[in-house]
Structures are given as C-alpha cells and as structure tokens.
Protein backbone atom coordinates (compact mmCIF):
# COMPACT_ATOMS: atom_id res chain seq x y z
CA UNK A 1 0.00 0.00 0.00
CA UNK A 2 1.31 3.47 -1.19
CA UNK A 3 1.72 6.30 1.77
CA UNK A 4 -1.08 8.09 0.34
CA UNK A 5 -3.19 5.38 0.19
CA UNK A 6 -2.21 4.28 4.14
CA UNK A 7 -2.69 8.18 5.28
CA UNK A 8 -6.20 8.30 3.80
CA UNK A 9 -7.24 5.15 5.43
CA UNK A 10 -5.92 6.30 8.67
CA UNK A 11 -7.52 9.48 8.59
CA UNK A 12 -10.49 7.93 8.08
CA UNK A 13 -10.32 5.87 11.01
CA UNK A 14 -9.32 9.07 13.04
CA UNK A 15 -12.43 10.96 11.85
CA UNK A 16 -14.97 7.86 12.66
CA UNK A 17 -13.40 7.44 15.95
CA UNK A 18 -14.32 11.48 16.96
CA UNK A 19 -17.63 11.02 15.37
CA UNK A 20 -18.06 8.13 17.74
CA UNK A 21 -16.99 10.44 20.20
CA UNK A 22 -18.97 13.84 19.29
CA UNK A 23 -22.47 11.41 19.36
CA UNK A 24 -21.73 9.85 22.90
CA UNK A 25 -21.08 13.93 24.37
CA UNK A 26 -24.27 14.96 22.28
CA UNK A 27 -26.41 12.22 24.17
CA UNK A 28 -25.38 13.84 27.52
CA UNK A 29 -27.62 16.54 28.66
CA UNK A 30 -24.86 17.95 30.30
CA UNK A 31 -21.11 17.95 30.22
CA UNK A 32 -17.99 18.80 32.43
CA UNK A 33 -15.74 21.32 32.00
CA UNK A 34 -13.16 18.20 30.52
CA UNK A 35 -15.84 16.79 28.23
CA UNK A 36 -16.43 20.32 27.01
CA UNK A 37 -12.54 21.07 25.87
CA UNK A 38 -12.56 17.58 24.82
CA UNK A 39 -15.47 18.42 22.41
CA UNK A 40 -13.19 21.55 21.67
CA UNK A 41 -10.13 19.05 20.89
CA UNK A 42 -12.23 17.10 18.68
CA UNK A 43 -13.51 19.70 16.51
CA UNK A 44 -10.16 21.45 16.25
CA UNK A 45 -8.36 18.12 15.33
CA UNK A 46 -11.39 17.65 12.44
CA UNK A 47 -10.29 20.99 11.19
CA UNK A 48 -6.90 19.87 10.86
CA UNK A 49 -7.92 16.94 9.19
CA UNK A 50 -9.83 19.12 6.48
CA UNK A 51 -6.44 21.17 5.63
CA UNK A 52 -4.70 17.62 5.43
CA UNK A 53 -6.67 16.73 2.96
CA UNK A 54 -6.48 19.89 0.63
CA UNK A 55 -3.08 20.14 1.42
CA UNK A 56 -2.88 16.44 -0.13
CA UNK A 57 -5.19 16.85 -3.08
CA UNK A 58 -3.06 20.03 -3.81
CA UNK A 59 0.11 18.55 -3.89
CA UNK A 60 2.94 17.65 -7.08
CA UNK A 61 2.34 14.61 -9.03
CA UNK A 62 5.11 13.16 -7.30
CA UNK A 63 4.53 12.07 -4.26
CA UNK A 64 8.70 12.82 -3.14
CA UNK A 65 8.51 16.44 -4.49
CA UNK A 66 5.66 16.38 -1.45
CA UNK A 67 7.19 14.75 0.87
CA UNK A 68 10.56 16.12 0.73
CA UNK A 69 8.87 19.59 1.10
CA UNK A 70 6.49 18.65 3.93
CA UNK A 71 9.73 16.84 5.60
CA UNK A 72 12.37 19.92 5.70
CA UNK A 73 12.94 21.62 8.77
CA UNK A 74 12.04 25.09 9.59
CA UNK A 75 15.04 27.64 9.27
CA UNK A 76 15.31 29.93 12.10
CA UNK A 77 15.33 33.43 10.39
C-alpha cells in the first residue's frame, strides 16, 4: 500500500473514531468542564484533518517532491 493510500485510510479511522466520540457527548444533557474542551479538541483536530486533505489533493504529481517539502525543517530566520 502506497503512503497516500495508508494516510487516507488512517484518517479515516481518526475521523470515525471522533464522530463516535462527538455522538456519545451529544447524548449527555450535560457535560464537564473536561468533556467540554474535549469536544473543543475534537472539533479542532477535524479541522486539521480538512487542511490535510487539501493540502494532499493540492500537492505535485510526485509524491517525493511532497514529501521532501512537507519533511524539511524550519530555518530559524
């Protein structure tokens, strides 16, 4: 299996797992101050997710172009 093709299925496990988790805290009537940031956690991480993805779709043809530019390290300026 290709890394692309591995990511994708991972992600998709990620995002079924918080959906799992964003149904169980919307069948509580009320929720503690950890479930709340929790909730907060989840939504942010789902955002993340979402510029994954667009980041992937957007990306060279080949796949090492990609990588090698997601991979290098930030320069201190």
């Amino acid at each position: 299996m290709d890394y692309f093709s591995l990511h994708l299925t991972t992600l998709r496990q990620e995002i079924s797992d918080l959906r799992d988790l964003n149904v169980l805290y919307l069948q509580k009537a009320e929720h503690s101050s950890v479930e709340r940031t929790a909730s907060d956690v989840r939504g942010i991480r789902l955002l993340q997710i979402k510029r994954e993805l667009s980041n992937m779709r957007d990306c060279p043809p080949e796949p090492k172009v990609w990588w090698d530019k997601v991979r290098k390290p930030m320069r201190a300026a």
